[in-house]
Protein backbone atom coordinates (compact mmCIF):
# COMPACT_ATOMS: atom_id res chain seq x y z
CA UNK A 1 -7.83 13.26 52.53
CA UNK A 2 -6.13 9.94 51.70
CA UNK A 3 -2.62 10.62 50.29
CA UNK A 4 -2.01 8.20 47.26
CA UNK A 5 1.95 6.61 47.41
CA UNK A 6 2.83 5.08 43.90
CA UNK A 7 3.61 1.56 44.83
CA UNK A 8 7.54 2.08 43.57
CA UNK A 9 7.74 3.80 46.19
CA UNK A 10 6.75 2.02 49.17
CA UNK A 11 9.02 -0.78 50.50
CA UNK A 12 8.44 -4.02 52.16
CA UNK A 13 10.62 -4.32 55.48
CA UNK A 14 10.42 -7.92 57.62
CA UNK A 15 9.36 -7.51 61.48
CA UNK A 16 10.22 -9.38 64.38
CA UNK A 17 6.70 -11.44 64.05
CA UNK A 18 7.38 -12.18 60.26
CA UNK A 19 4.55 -9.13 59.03
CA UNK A 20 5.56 -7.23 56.89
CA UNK A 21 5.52 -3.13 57.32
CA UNK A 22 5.99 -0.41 54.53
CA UNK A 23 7.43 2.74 54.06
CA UNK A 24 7.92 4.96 51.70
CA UNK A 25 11.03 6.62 49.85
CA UNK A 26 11.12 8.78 46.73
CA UNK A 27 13.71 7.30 44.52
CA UNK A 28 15.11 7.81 41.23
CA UNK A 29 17.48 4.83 41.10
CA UNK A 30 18.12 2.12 43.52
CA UNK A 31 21.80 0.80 44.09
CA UNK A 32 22.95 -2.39 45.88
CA UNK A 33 25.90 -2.40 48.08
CA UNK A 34 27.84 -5.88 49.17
CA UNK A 35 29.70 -5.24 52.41
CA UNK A 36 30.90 -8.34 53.25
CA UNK A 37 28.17 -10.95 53.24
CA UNK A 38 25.43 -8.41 53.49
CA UNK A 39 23.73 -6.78 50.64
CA UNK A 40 22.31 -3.16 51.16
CA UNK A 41 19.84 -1.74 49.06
CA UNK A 42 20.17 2.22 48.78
CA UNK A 43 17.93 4.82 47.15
CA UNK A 44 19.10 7.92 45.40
CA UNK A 45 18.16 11.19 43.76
CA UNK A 46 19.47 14.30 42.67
CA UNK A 47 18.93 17.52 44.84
CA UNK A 48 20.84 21.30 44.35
CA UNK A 49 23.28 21.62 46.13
CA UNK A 50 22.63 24.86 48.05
CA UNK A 51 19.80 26.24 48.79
CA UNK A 52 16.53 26.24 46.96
CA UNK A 53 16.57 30.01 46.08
CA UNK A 54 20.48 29.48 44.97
CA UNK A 55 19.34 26.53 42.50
CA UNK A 56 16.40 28.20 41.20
CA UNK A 57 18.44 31.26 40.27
CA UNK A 58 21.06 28.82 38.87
CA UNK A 59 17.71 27.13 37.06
CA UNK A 60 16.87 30.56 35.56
CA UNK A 61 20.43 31.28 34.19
CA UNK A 62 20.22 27.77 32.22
CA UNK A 63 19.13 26.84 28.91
CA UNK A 64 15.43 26.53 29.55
CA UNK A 65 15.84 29.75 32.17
CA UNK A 66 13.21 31.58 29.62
CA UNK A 67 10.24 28.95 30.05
CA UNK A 68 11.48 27.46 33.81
CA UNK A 69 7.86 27.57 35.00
CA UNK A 70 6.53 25.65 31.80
CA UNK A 71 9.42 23.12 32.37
CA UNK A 72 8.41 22.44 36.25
CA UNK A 73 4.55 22.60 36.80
CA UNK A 74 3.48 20.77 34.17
CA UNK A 75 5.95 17.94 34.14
CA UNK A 76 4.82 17.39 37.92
CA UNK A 77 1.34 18.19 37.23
CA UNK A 78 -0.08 18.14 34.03
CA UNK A 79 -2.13 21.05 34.83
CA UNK A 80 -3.41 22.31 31.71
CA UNK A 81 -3.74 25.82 33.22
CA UNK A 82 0.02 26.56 32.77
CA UNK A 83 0.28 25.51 29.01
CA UNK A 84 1.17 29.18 28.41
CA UNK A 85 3.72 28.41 25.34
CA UNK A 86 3.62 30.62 22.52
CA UNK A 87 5.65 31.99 19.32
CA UNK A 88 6.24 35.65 21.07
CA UNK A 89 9.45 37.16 21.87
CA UNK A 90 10.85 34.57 25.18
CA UNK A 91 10.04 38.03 27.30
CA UNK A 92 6.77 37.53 26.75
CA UNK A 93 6.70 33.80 27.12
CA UNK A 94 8.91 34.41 30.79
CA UNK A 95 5.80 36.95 31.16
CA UNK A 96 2.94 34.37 31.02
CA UNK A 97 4.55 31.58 32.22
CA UNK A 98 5.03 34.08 35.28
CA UNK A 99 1.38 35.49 35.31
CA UNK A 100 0.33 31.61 35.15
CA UNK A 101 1.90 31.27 38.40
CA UNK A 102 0.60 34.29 40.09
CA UNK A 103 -2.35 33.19 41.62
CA UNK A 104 -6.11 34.76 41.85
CA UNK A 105 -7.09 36.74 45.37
CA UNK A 106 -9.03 39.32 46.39
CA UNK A 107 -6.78 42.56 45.88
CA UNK A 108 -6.28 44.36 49.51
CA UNK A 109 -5.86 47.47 47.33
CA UNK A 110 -7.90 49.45 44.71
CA UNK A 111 -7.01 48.94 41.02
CA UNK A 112 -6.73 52.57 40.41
CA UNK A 113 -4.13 52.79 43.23
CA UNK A 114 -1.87 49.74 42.26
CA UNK A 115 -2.08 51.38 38.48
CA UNK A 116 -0.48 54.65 40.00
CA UNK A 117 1.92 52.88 42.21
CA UNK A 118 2.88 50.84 39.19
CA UNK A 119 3.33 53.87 36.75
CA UNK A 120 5.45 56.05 39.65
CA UNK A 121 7.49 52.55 40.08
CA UNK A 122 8.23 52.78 36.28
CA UNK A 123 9.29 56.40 36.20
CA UNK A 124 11.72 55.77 39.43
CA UNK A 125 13.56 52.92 37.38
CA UNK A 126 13.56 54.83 34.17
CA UNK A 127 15.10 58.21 35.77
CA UNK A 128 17.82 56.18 37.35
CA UNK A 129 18.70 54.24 33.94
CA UNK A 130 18.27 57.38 31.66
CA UNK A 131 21.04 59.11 34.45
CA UNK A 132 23.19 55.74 33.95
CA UNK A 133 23.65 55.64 30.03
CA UNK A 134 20.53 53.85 29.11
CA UNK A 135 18.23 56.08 26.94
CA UNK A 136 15.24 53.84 26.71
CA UNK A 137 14.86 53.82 30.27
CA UNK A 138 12.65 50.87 31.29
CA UNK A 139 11.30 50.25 28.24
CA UNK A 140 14.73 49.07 26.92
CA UNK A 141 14.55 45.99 28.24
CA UNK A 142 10.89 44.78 26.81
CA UNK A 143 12.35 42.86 23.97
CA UNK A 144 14.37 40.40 23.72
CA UNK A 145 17.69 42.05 22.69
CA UNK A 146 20.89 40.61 24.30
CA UNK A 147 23.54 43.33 23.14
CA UNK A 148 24.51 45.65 25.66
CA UNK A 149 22.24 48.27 27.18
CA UNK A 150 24.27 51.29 28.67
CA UNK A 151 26.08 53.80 26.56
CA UNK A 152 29.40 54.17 25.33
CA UNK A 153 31.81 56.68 25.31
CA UNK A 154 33.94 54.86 22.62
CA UNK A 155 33.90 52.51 19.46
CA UNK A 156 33.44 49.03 20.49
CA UNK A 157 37.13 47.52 20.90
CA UNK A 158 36.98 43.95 20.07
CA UNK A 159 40.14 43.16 22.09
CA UNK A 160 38.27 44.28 24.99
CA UNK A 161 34.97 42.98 24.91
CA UNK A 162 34.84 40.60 27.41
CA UNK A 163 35.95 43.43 30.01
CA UNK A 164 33.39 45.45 28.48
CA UNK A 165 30.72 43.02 29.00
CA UNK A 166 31.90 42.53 32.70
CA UNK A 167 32.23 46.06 33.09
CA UNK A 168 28.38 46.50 32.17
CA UNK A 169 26.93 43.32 34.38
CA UNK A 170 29.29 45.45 37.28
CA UNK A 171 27.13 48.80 36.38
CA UNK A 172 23.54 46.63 35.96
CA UNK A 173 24.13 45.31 39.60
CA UNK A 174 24.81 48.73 41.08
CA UNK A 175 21.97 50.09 39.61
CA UNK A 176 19.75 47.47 40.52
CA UNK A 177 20.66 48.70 44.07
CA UNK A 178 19.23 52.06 43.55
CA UNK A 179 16.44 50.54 41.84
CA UNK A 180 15.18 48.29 44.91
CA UNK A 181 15.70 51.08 47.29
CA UNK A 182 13.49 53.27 44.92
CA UNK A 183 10.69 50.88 44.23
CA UNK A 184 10.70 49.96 48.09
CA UNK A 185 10.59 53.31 48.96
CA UNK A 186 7.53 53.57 46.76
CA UNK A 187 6.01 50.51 48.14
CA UNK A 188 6.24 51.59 51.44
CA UNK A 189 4.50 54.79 50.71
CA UNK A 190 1.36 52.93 49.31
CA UNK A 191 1.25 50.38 51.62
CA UNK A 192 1.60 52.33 54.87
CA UNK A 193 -1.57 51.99 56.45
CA UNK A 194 -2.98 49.03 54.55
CA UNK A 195 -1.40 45.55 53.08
CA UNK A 196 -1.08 44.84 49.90
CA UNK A 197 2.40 44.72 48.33
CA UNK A 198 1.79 41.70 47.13
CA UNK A 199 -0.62 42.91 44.99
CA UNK A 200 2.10 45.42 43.87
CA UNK A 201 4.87 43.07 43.32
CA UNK A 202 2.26 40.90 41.38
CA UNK A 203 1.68 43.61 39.08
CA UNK A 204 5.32 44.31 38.77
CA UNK A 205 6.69 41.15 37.85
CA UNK A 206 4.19 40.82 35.32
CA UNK A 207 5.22 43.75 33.48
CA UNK A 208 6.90 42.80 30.38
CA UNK A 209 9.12 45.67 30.68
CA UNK A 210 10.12 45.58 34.71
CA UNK A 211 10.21 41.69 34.11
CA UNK A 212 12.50 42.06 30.98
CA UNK A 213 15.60 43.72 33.24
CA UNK A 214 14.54 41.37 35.77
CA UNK A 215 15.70 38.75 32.93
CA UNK A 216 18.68 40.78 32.26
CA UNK A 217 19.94 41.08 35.23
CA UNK A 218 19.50 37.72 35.74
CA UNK A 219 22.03 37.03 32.91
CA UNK A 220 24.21 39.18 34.09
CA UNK A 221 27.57 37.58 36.04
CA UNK A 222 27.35 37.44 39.90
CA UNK A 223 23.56 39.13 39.71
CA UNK A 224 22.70 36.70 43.01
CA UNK A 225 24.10 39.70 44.95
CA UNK A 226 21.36 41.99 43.61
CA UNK A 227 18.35 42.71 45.67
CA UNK A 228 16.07 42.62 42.92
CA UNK A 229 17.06 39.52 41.67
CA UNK A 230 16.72 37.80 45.24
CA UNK A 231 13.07 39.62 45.49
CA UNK A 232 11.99 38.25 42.60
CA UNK A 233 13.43 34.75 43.17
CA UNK A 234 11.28 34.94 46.67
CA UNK A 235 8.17 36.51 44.81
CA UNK A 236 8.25 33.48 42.21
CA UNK A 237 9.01 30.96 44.36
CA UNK A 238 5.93 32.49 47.14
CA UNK A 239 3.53 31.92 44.44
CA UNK A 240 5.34 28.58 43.16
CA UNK A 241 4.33 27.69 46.57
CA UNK A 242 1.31 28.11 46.90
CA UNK A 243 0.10 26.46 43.52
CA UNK A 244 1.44 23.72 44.88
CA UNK A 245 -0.52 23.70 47.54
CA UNK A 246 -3.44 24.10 45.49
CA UNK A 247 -2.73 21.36 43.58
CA UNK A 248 -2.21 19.01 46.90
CA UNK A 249 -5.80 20.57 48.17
CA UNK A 250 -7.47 18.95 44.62
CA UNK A 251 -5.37 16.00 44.45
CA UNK A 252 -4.28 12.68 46.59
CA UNK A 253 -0.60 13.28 45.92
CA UNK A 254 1.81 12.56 48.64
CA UNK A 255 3.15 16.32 48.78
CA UNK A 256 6.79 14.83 50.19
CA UNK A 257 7.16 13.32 47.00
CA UNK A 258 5.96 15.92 44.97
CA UNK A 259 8.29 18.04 46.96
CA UNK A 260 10.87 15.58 45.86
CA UNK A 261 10.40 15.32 42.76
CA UNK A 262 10.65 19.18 42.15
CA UNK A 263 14.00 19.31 44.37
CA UNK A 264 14.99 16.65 41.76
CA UNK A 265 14.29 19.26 38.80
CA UNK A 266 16.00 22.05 40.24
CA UNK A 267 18.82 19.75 41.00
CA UNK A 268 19.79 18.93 37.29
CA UNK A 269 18.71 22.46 36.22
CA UNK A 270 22.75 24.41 35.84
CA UNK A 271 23.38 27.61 34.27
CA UNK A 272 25.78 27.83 31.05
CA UNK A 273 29.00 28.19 33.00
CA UNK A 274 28.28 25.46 35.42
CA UNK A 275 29.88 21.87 34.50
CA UNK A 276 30.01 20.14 37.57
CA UNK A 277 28.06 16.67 38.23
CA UNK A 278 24.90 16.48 39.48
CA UNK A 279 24.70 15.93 43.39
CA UNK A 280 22.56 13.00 45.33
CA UNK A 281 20.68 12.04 48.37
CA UNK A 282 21.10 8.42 49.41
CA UNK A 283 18.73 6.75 51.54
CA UNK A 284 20.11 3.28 52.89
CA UNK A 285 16.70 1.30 52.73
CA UNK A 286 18.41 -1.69 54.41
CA UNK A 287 19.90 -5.60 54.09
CA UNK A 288 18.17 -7.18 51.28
CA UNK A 289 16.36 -9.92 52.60
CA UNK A 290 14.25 -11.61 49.29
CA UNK A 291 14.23 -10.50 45.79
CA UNK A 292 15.19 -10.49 42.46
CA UNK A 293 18.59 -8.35 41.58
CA UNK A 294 18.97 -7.81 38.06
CA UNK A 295 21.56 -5.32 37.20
CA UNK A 296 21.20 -2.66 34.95
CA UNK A 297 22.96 -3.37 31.82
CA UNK A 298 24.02 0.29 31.03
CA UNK A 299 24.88 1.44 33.78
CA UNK A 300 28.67 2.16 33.42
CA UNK A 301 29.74 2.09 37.23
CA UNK A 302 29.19 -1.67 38.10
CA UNK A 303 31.12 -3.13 39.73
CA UNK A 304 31.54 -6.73 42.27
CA UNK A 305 30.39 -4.39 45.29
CA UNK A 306 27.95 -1.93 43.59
CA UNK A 307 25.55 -1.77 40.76
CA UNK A 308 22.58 0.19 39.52
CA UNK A 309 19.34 -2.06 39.71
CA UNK A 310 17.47 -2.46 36.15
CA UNK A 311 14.22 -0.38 35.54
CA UNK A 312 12.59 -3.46 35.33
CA UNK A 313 12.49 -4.73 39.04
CA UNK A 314 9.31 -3.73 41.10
CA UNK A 315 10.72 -2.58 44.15
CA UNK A 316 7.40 -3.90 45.80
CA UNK A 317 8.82 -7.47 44.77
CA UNK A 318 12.21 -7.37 47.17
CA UNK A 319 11.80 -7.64 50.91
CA UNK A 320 13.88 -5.47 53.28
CA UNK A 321 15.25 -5.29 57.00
CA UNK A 322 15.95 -2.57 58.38
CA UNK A 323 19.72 -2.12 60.11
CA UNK A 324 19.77 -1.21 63.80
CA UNK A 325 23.40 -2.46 65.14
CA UNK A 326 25.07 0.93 65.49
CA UNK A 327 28.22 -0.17 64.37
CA UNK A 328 27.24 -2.18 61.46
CA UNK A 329 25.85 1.23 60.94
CA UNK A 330 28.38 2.89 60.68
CA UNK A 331 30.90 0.53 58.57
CA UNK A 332 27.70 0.29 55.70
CA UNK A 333 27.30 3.83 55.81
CA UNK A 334 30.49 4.67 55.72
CA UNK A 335 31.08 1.94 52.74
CA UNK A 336 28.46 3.35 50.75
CA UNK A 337 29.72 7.04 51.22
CA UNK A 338 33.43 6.14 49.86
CA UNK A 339 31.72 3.33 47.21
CA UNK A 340 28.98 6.21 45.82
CA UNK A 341 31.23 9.04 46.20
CA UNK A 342 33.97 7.70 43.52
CA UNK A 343 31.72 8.23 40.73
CA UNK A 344 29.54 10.75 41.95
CA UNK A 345 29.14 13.22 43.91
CA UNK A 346 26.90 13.29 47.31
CA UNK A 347 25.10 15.93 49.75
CA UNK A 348 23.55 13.91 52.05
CA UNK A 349 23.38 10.40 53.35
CA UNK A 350 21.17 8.64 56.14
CA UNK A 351 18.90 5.66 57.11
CA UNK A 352 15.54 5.59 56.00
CA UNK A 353 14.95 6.07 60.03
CA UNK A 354 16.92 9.18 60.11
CA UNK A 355 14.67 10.91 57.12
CA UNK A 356 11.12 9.12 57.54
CA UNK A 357 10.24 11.40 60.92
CA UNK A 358 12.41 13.59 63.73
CA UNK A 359 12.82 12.43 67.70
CA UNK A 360 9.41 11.91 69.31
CA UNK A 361 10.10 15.12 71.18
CA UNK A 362 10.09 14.49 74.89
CA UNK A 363 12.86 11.95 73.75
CA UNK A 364 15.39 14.06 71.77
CA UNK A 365 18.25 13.88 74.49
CA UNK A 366 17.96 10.08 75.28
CA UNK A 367 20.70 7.84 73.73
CA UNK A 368 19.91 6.38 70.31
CA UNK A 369 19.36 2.85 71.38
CA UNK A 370 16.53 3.83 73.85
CA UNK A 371 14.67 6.43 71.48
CA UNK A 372 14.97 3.89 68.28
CA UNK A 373 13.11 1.06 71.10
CA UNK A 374 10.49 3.65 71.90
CA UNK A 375 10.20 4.76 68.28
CA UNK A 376 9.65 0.63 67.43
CA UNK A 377 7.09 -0.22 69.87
CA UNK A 378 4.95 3.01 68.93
CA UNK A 379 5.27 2.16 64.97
CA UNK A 380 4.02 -1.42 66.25
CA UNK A 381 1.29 -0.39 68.05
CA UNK A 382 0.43 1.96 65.19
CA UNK A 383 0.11 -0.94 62.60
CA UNK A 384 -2.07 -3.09 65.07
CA UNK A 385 -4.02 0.86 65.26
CA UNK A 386 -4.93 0.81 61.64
CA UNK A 387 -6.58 -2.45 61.77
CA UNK A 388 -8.91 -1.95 65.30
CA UNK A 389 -12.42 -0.82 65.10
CA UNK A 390 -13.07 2.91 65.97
CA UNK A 391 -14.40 1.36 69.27
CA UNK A 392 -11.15 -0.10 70.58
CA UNK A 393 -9.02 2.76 69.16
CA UNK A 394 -9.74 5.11 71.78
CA UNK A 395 -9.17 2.53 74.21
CA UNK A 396 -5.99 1.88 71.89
CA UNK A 397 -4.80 5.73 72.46
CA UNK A 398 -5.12 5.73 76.27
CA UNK A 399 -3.31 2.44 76.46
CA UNK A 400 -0.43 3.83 74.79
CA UNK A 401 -0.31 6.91 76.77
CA UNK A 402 -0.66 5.48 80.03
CA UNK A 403 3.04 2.98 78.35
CA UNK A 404 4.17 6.29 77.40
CA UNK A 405 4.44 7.68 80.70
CA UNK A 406 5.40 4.48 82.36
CA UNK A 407 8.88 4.45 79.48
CA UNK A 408 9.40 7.88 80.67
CA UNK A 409 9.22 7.08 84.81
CA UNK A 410 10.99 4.21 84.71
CA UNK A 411 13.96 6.53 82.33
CA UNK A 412 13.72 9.04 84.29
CA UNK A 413 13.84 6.75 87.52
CA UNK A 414 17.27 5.32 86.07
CA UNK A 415 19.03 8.44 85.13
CA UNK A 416 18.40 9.78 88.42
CA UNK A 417 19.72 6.87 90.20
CA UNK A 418 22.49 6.80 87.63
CA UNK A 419 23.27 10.65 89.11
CA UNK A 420 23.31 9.86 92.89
């Protein structure tokens, strides 16, 4: 299938000959950059800073932790599939928008034995919560209260309620522990000669009531460190995964910007205790060749070497070269790093080269220079690919292997005369 790339996002670069070639970067502002008499446009966007898992955790201990699935898919998607909103307690909303996201397969186990497995599950948790101080057992946790949970063995003392409520995450955590060991213990009794714990986590973190300490835990200060919490952040994001995919199978969407664009989500998504700016990836496009530059007129940063482009310019309008001297490389990207990084704050940084595809691989270990010459005369002969009839293309393919294997002789030839 034909991937569809909005046309912001594709970029004009100049070639040798004077045709142009394109390619593509996900952007969500672009930034110029005067070093000296050359003018450098750069693409950024927010990402998390850690890992995925560690930002959607962070995204689930925010604000809009309750209806995190509602916020993502369909702001990406506009699949109508997922409009699961309703005027229930936000358990139950967490519970669709979590059964929305499960998706439909053929169960590897019977219904009657996932039912069991579910119920003996439920009685595990509740025996271990009824022996820590929390009479309800499981079913304490399938409404939406926020006080505390485990029992007391004295009058609430204002002056220390802030220990107290530390004192109780502490406890939740350490029974969490017992919990995973129990339910796993479970799971692995069920599932011993067949698969299908899928099918039982499914179930499980659909349960309003499992799914309800789930959310509490969550909540609860320093609940990353709890295996049940980092099983359910790899359940949801499993089947997070694979709609995704699903929706790539049905649509033309490039799925690297879609994968972008989500990274971008999760990036501004922070929990209530977390104040720090957001963090960016900058893509140096290259030297600005042709184009209007009109700066954006809010953006508070500008300055004579650096401004935020306005909304208004259609990237497809400017006209790019790409930067190959390595040490004009490494004064621009070093220029932009200490430039972007007074104002903001930055996790990665690279050429458009550097992110657009890895080493060919039989030419990881060569010197820059030499792979970067390879990499050009392959992306050449690629372009002139796209316009030959299917005739000449397989005449096309052997050409370039047999120049392929000629590069790597005539390498190969100089390194081991270089040696002797």
């Amino acid at each position: 299938m034909e991937r569809i790339v909005d046309p912001k996002y594709r970029f004009a670069f100049s070639s040798k000959t004077g045709r142009p070639y394109y390619r593509k970067c996900y952007w969500e502002n672009l930034y110029v950059f005067t070093y000296g008499t050359d003018r450098a446009l750069v693409a950024t966007r927010v990402v998390p800073f850690t890992s995925l898992h560690e930002a959607l955790y962070t995204a689930f201990k925010g604000q809009r932790g309750n209806t995190l699935t509602q916020h993502l898919l369909p702001e990406v998607m506009q699949q109508p599939y997922l409009n699961v909103f309703n005027n229930k307690s936000q358990v139950q909303i967490f519970a669709d928008n979590i059964s929305a996201l499960v998706p439909e397969q053929n169960e590897e186990l019977p219904e009657e034995l996932i039912e069991k497995t579910e119920a003996e599950i439920e009685e595990a948790a509740s025996r271990i919560m009824i022996g820590q101080g929390i009479e309800g057992g499981l079913g304490s946790f399938a409404s939406n209260e926020t006080t505390p949970f485990l029992a007391r063995d004295e009058p609430e003392d204002p002056s220390r309620s802030i220990v107290r409520e530390d004192d109780e995450d502490v406890a939740l955590i350490q029974m969490s522990v017992q919990i995973d060991a129990a339910i796993k213990t479970q799971i692995r009794k069920t599932t011993a000669l067949t698969r299908g714990s899928f099918d039982i986590a499914a179930r499980l973190y659909t349960n309003p009531r499992y799914l309800g300490f789930v959310r509490r835990l969550i909540n609860a200060k320093g609940s990353y460190t709890s295996p049940v919490v980092r099983d359910f952040l790899k359940f949801y994001a499993r089947c997070f995964n694979i709609k995704v995919s699903e929706y790539l199978r049905q649509s033309k969407d490039d799925p690297d910007i879609l994968r972008q664009r989500i990274e971008s989500l999760l990036g501004r998504e922070k929990g209530g205790r977390y104040h720090y700016l957001n963090y960016h990836d900058l893509t140096i496009l290259g030297r600005i060749v042709k184009g209007e530059l009109e700066p954006d007129p809010d953006d508070p940063d500008k300055t004579t070497h650096c401004f935020k482009l306005s909304s208004t310019i259609e990237p497809q309008t400017l006209r790019l070269s790409e930067i190959h001297d390595p040490v004009q490389r490494f004064a621009i990207r070093k220029f932009v790093e200490h430039t972007f990084n007074a104002r903001h704050n930055i996790k990665n940084i690279r050429y458009i080269d550097e992110i657009r595809k890895r080493k060919i691989p039989f030419t990881e270990h060569l010197p820059d220079p030499i792979e970067r010459a390879m990499r050009s005369g392959i992306e050449t002969l690629e372009t002139y690919l796209d316009h030959l009839e299917p005739k000449m293309l397989h005449i096309a393919i052997g050409a370039l292997l047999l120049s392929l294997l000629g590069v790597v002789a005539l390498v190969l030839g100089t390194f081991i005369g270089l040696s002797r």
